[in-house]
PDB file of N, CA and C in Angstrom:
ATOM      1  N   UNK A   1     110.495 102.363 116.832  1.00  0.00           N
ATOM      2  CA  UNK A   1     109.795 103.605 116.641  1.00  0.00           C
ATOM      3  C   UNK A   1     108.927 103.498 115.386  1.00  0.00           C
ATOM      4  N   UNK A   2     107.801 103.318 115.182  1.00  0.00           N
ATOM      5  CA  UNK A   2     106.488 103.745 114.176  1.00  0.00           C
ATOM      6  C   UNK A   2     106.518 105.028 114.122  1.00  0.00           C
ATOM      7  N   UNK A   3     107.252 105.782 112.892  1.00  0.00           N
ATOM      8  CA  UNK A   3     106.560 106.905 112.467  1.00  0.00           C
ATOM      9  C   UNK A   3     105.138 107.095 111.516  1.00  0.00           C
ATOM     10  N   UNK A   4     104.625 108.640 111.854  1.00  0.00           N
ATOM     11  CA  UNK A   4     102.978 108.515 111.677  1.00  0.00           C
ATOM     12  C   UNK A   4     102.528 107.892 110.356  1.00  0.00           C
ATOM     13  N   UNK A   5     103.620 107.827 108.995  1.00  0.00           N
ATOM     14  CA  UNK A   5     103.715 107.312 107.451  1.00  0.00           C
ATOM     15  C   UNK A   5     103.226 105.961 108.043  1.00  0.00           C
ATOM     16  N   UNK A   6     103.770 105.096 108.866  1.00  0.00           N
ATOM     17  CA  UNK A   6     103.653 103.729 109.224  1.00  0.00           C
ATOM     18  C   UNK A   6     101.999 102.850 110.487  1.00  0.00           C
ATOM     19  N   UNK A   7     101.451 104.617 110.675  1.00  0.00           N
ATOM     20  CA  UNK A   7     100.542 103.813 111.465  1.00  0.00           C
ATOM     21  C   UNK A   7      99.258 103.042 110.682  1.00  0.00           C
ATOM     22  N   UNK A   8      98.110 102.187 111.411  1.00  0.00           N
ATOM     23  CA  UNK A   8      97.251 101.337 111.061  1.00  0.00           C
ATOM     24  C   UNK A   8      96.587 102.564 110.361  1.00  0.00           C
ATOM     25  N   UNK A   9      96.052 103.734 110.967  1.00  0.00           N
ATOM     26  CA  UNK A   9      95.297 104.458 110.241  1.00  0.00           C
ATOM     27  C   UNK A   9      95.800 104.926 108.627  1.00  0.00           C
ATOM     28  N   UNK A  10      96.896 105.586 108.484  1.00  0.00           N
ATOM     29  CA  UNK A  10      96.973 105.553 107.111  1.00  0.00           C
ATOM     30  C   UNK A  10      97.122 104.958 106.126  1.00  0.00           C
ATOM     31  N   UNK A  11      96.848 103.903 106.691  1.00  0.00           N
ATOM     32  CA  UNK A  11      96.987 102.755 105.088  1.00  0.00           C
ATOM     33  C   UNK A  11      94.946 102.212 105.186  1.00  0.00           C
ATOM     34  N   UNK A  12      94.293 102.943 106.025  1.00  0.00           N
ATOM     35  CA  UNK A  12      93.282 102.186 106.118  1.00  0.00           C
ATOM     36  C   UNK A  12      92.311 102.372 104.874  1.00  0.00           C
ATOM     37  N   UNK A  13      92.515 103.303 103.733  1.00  0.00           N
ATOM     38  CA  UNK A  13      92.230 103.268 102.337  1.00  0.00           C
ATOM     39  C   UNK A  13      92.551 102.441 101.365  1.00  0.00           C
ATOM     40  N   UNK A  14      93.749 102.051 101.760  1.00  0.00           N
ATOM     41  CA  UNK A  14      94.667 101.464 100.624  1.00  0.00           C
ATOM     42  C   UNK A  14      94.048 100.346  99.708  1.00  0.00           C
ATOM     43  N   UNK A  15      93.150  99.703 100.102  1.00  0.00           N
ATOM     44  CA  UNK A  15      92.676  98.533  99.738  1.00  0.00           C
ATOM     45  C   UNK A  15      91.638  99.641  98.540  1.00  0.00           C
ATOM     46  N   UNK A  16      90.457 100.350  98.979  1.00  0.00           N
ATOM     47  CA  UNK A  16      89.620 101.311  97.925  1.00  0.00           C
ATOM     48  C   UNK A  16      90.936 102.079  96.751  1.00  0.00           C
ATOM     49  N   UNK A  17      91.933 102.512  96.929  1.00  0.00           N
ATOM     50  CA  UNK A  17      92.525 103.276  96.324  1.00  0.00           C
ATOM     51  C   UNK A  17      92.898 102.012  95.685  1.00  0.00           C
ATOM     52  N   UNK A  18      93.943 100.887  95.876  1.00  0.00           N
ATOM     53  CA  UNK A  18      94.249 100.000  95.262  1.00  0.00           C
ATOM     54  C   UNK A  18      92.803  99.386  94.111  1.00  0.00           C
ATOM     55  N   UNK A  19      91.593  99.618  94.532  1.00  0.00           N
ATOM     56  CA  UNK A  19      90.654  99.298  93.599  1.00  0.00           C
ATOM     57  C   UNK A  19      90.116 100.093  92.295  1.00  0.00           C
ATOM     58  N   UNK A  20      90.247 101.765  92.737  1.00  0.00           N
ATOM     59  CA  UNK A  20      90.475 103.009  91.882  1.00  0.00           C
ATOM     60  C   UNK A  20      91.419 102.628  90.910  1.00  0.00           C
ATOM     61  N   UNK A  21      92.517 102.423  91.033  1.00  0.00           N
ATOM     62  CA  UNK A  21      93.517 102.490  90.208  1.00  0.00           C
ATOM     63  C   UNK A  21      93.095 101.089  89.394  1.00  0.00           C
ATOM     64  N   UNK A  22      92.953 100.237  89.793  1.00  0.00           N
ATOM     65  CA  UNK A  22      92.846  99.047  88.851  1.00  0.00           C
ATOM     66  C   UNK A  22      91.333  99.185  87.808  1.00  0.00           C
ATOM     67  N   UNK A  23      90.656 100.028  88.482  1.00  0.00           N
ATOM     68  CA  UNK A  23      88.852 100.519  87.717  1.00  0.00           C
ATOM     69  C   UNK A  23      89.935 101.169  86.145  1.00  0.00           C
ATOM     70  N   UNK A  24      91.003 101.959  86.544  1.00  0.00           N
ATOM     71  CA  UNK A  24      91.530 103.033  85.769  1.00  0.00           C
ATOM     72  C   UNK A  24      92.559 101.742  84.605  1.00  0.00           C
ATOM     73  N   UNK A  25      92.849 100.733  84.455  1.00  0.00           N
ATOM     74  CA  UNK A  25      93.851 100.081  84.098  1.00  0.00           C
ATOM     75  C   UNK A  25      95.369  99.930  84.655  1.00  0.00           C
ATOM     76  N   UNK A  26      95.150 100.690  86.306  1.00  0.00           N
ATOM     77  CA  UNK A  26      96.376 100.902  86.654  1.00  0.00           C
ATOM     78  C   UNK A  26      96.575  99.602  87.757  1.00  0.00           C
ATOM     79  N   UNK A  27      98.267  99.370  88.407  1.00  0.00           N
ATOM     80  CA  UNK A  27      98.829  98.830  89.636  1.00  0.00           C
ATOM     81  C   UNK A  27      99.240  99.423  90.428  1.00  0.00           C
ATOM     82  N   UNK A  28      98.947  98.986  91.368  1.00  0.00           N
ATOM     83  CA  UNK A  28      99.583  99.803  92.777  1.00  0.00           C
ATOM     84  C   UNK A  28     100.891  98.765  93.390  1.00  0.00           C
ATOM     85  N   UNK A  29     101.245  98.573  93.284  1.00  0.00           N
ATOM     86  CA  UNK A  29     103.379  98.309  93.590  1.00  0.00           C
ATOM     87  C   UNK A  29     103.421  98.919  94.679  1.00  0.00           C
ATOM     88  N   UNK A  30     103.481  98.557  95.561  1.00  0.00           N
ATOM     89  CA  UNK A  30     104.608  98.912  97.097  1.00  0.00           C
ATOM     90  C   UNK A  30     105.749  97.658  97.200  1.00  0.00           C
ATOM     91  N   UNK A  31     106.348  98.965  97.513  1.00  0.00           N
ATOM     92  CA  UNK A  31     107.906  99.161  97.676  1.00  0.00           C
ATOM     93  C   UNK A  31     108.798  99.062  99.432  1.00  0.00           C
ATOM     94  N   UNK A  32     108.851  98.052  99.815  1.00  0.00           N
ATOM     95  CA  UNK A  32     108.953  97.857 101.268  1.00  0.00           C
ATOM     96  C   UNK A  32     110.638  97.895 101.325  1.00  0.00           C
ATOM     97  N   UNK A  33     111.246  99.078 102.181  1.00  0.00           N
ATOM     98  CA  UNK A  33     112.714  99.357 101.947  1.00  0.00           C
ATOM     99  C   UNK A  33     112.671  98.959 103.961  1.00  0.00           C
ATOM    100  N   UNK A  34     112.958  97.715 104.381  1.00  0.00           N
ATOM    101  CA  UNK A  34     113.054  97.396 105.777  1.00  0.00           C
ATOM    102  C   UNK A  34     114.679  98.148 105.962  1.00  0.00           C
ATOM    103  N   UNK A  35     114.159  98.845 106.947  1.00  0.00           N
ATOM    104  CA  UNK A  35     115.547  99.447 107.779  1.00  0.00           C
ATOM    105  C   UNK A  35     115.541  99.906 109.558  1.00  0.00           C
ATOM    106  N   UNK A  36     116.880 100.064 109.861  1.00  0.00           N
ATOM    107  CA  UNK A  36     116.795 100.112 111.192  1.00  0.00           C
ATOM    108  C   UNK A  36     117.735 101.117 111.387  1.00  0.00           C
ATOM    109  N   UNK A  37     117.800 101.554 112.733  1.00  0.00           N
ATOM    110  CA  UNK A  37     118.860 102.251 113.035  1.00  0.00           C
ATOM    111  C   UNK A  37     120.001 102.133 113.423  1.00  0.00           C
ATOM    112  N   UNK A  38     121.209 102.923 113.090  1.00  0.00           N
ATOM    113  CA  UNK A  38     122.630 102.553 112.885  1.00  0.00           C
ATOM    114  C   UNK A  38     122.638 102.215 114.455  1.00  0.00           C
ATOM    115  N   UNK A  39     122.271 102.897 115.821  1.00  0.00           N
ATOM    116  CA  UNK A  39     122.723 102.797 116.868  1.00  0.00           C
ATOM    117  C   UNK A  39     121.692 101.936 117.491  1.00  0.00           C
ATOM    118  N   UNK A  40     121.100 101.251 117.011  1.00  0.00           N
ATOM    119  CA  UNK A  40     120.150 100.458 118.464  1.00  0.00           C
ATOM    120  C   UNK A  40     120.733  99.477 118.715  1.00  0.00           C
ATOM    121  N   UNK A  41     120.341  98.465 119.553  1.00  0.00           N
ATOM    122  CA  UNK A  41     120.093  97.540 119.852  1.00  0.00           C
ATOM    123  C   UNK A  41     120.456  96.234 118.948  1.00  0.00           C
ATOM    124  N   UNK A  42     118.738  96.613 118.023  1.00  0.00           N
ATOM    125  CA  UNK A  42     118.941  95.257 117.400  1.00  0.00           C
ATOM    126  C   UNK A  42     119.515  95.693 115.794  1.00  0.00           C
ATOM    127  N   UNK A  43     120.363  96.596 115.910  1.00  0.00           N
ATOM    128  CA  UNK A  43     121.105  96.790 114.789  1.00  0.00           C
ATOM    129  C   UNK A  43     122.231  95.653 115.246  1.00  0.00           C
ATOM    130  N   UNK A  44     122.588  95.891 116.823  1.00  0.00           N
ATOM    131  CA  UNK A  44     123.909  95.538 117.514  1.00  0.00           C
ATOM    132  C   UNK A  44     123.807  93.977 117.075  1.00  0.00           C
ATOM    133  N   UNK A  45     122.449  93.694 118.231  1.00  0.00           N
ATOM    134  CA  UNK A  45     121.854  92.297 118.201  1.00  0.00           C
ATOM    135  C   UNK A  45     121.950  91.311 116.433  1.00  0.00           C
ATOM    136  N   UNK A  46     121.758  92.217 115.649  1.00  0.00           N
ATOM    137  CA  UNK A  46     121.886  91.368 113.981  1.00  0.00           C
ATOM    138  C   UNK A  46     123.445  91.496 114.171  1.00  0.00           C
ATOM    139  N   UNK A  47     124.099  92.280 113.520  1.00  0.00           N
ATOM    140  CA  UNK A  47     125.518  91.947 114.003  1.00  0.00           C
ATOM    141  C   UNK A  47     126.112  91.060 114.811  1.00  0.00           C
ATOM    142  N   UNK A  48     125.856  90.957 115.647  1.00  0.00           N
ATOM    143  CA  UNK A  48     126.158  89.738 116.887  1.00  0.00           C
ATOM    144  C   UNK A  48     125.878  88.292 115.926  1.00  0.00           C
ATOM    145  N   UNK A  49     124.635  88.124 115.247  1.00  0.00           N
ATOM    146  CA  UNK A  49     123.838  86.998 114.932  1.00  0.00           C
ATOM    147  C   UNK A  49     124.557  87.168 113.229  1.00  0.00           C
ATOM    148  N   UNK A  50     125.361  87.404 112.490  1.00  0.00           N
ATOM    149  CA  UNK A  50     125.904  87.651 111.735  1.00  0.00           C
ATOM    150  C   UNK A  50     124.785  88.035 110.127  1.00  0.00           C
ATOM    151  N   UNK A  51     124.404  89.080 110.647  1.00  0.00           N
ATOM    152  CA  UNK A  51     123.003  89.255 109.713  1.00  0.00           C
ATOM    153  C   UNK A  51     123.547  89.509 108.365  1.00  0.00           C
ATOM    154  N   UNK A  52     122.669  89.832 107.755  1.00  0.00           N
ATOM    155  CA  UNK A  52     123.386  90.493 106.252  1.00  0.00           C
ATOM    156  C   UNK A  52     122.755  91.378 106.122  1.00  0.00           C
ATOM    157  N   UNK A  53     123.665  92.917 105.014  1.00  0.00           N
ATOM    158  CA  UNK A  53     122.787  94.048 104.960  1.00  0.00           C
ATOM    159  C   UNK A  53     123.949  94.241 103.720  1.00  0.00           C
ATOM    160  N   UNK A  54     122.986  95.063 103.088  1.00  0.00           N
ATOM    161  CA  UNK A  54     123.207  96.039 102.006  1.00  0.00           C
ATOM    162  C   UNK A  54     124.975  96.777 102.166  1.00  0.00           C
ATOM    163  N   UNK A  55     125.879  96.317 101.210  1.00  0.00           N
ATOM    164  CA  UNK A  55     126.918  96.725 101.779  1.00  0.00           C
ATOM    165  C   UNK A  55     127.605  97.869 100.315  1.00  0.00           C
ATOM    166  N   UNK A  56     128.668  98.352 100.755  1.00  0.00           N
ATOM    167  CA  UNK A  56     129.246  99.255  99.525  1.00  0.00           C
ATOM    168  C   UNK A  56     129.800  97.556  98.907  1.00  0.00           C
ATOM    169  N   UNK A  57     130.071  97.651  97.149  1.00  0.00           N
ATOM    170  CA  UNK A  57     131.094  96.254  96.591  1.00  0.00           C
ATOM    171  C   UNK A  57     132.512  96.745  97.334  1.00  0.00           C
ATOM    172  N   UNK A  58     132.891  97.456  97.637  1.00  0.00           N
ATOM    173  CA  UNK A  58     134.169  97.999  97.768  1.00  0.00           C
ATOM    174  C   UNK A  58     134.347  99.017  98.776  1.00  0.00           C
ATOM    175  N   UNK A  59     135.843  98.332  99.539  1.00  0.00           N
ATOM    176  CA  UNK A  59     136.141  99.691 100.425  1.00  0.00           C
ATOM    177  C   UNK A  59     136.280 101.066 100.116  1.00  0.00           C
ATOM    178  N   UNK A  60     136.346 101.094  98.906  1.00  0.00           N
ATOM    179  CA  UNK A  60     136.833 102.678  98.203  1.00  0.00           C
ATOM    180  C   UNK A  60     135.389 103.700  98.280  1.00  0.00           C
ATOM    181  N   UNK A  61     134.510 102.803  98.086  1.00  0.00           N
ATOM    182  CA  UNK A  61     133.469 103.088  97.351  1.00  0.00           C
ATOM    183  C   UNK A  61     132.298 103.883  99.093  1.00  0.00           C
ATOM    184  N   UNK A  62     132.707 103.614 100.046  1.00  0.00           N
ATOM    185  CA  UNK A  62     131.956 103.485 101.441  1.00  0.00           C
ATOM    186  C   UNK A  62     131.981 105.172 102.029  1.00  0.00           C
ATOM    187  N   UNK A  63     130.827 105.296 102.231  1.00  0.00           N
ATOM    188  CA  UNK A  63     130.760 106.790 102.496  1.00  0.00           C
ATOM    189  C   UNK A  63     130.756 106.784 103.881  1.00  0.00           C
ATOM    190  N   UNK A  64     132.436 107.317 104.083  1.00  0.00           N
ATOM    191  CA  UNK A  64     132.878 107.357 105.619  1.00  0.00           C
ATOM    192  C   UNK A  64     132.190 108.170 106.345  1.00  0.00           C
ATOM    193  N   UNK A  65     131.913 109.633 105.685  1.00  0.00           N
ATOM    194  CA  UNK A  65     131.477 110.592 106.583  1.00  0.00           C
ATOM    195  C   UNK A  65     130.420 110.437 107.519  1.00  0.00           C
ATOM    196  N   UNK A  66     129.318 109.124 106.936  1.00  0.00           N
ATOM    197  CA  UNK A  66     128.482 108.659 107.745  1.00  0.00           C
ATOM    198  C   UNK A  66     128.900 107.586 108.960  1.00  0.00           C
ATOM    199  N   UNK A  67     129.184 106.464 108.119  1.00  0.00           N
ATOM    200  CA  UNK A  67     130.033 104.979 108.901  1.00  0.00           C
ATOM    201  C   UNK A  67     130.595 105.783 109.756  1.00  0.00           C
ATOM    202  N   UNK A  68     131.596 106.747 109.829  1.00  0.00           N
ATOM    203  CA  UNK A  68     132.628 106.637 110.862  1.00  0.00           C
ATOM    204  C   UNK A  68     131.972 107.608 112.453  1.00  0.00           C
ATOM    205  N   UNK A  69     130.767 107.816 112.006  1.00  0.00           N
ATOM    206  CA  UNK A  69     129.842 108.439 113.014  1.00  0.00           C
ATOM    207  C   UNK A  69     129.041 107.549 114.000  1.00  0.00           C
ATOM    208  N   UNK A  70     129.569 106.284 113.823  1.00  0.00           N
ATOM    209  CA  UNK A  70     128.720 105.397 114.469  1.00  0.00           C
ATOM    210  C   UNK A  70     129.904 103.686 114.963  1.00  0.00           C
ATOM    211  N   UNK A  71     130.165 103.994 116.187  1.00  0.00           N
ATOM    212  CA  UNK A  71     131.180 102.513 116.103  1.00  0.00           C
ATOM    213  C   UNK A  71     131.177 100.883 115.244  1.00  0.00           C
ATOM    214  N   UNK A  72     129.200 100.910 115.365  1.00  0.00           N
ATOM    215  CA  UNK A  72     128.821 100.163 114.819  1.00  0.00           C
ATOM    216  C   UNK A  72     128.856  99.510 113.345  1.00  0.00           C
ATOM    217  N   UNK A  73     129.208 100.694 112.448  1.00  0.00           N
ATOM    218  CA  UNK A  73     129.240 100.657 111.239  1.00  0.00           C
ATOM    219  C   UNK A  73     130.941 101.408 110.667  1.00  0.00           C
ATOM    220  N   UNK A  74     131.451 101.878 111.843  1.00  0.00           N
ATOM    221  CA  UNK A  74     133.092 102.371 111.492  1.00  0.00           C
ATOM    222  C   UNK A  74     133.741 101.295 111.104  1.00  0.00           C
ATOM    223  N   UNK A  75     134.386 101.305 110.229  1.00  0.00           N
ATOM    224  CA  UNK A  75     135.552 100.208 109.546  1.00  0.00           C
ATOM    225  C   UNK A  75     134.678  99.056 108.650  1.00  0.00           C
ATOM    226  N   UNK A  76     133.339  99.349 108.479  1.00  0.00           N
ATOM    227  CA  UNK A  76     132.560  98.514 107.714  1.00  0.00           C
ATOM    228  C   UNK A  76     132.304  98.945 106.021  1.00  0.00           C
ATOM    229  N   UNK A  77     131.830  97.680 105.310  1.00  0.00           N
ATOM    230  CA  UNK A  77     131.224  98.485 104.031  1.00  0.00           C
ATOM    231  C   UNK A  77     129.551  98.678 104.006  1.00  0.00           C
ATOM    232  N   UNK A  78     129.262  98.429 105.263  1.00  0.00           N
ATOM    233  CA  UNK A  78     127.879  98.924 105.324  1.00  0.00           C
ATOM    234  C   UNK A  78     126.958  99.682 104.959  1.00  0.00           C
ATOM    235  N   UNK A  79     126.129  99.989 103.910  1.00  0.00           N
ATOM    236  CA  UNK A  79     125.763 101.390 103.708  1.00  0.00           C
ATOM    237  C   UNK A  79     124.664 101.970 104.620  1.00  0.00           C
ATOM    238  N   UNK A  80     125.103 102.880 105.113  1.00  0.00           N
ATOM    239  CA  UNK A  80     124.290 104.012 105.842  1.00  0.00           C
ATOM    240  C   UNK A  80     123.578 104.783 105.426  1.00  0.00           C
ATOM    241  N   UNK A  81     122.138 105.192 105.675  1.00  0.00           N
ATOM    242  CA  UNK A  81     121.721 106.346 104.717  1.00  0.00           C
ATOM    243  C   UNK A  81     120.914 107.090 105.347  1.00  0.00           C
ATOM    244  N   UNK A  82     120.705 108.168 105.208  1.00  0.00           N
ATOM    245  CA  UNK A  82     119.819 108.964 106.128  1.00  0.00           C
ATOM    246  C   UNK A  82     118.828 108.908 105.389  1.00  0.00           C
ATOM    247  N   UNK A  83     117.480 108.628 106.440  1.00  0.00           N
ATOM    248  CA  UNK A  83     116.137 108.501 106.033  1.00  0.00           C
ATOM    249  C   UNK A  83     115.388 109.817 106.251  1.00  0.00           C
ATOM    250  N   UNK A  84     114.074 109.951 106.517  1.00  0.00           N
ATOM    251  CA  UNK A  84     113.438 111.249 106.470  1.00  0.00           C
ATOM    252  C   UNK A  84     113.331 112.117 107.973  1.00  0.00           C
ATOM    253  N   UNK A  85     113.617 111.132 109.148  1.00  0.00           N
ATOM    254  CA  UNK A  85     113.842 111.776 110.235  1.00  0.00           C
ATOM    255  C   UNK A  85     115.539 111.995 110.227  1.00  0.00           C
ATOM    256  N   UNK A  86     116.724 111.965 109.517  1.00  0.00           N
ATOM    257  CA  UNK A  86     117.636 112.667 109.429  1.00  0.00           C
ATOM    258  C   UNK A  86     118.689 111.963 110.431  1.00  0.00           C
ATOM    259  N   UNK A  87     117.937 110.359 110.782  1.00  0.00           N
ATOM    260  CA  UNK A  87     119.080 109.780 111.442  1.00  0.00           C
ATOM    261  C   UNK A  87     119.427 108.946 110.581  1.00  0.00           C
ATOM    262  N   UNK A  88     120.242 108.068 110.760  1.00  0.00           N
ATOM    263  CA  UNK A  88     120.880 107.003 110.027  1.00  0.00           C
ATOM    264  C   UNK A  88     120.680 106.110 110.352  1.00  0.00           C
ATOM    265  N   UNK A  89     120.155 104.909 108.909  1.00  0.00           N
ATOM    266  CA  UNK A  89     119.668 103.785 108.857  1.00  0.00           C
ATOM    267  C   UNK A  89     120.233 102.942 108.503  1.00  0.00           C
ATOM    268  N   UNK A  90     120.573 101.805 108.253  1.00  0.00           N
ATOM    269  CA  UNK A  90     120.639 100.474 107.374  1.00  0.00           C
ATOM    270  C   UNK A  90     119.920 100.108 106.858  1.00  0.00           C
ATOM    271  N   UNK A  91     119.940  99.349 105.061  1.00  0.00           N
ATOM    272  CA  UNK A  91     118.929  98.716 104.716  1.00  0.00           C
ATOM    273  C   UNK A  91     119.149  96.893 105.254  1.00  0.00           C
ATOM    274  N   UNK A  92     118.251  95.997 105.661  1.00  0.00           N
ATOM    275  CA  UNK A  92     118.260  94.916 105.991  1.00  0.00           C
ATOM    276  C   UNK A  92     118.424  94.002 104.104  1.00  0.00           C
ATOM    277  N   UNK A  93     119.246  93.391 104.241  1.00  0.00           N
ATOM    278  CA  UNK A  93     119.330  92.703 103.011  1.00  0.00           C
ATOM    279  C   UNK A  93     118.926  91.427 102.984  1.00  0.00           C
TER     280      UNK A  93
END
């Protein structure tokens, strides 16, 4: 799923704005946070393939109320996080 933040058209400035800011003494830094969703596919599919992701250090530490909403991530230290459409993601590590 491409949400509208992610299509070709809105970044089609970026390059002029990235030139603004540097006219000004400034940097433009992007920040690429790759994530997927707790229930697809190729959340399943990385799992299967023994991927790595962003985990709690500790079982204590793992915010069940999310994990345990999803088989995929129940009994894991996975961290889950809700992104801006309000489902739950993984970060890819």
């Amino acid at each position: 799923m491409i949400t509208a933040c992610c299509s070709l058209q809105s970044w089609s400035g970026l390059g002029d704005y990235a030139k603004e800011l540097h006219a000004k003494g400034m940097s433009l830094i992007l920040i690429l946070d790759p994530a997927i969703q707790v229930d697809s596919d190729a959340f399943n599919n990385a799992l299967q393939q023994k991927a790595s992701f962003i985990e709690w250090p500790q079982v204590d530490l793992v915010q069940n109320d999310i994990n345990k909403l999803y088989p995929l991530t129940n009994g894991t230290k996975v961290l889950a996080k809700t992104m801006r459409t309000l489902d739950h993601w993984i970060t890819v590590k």
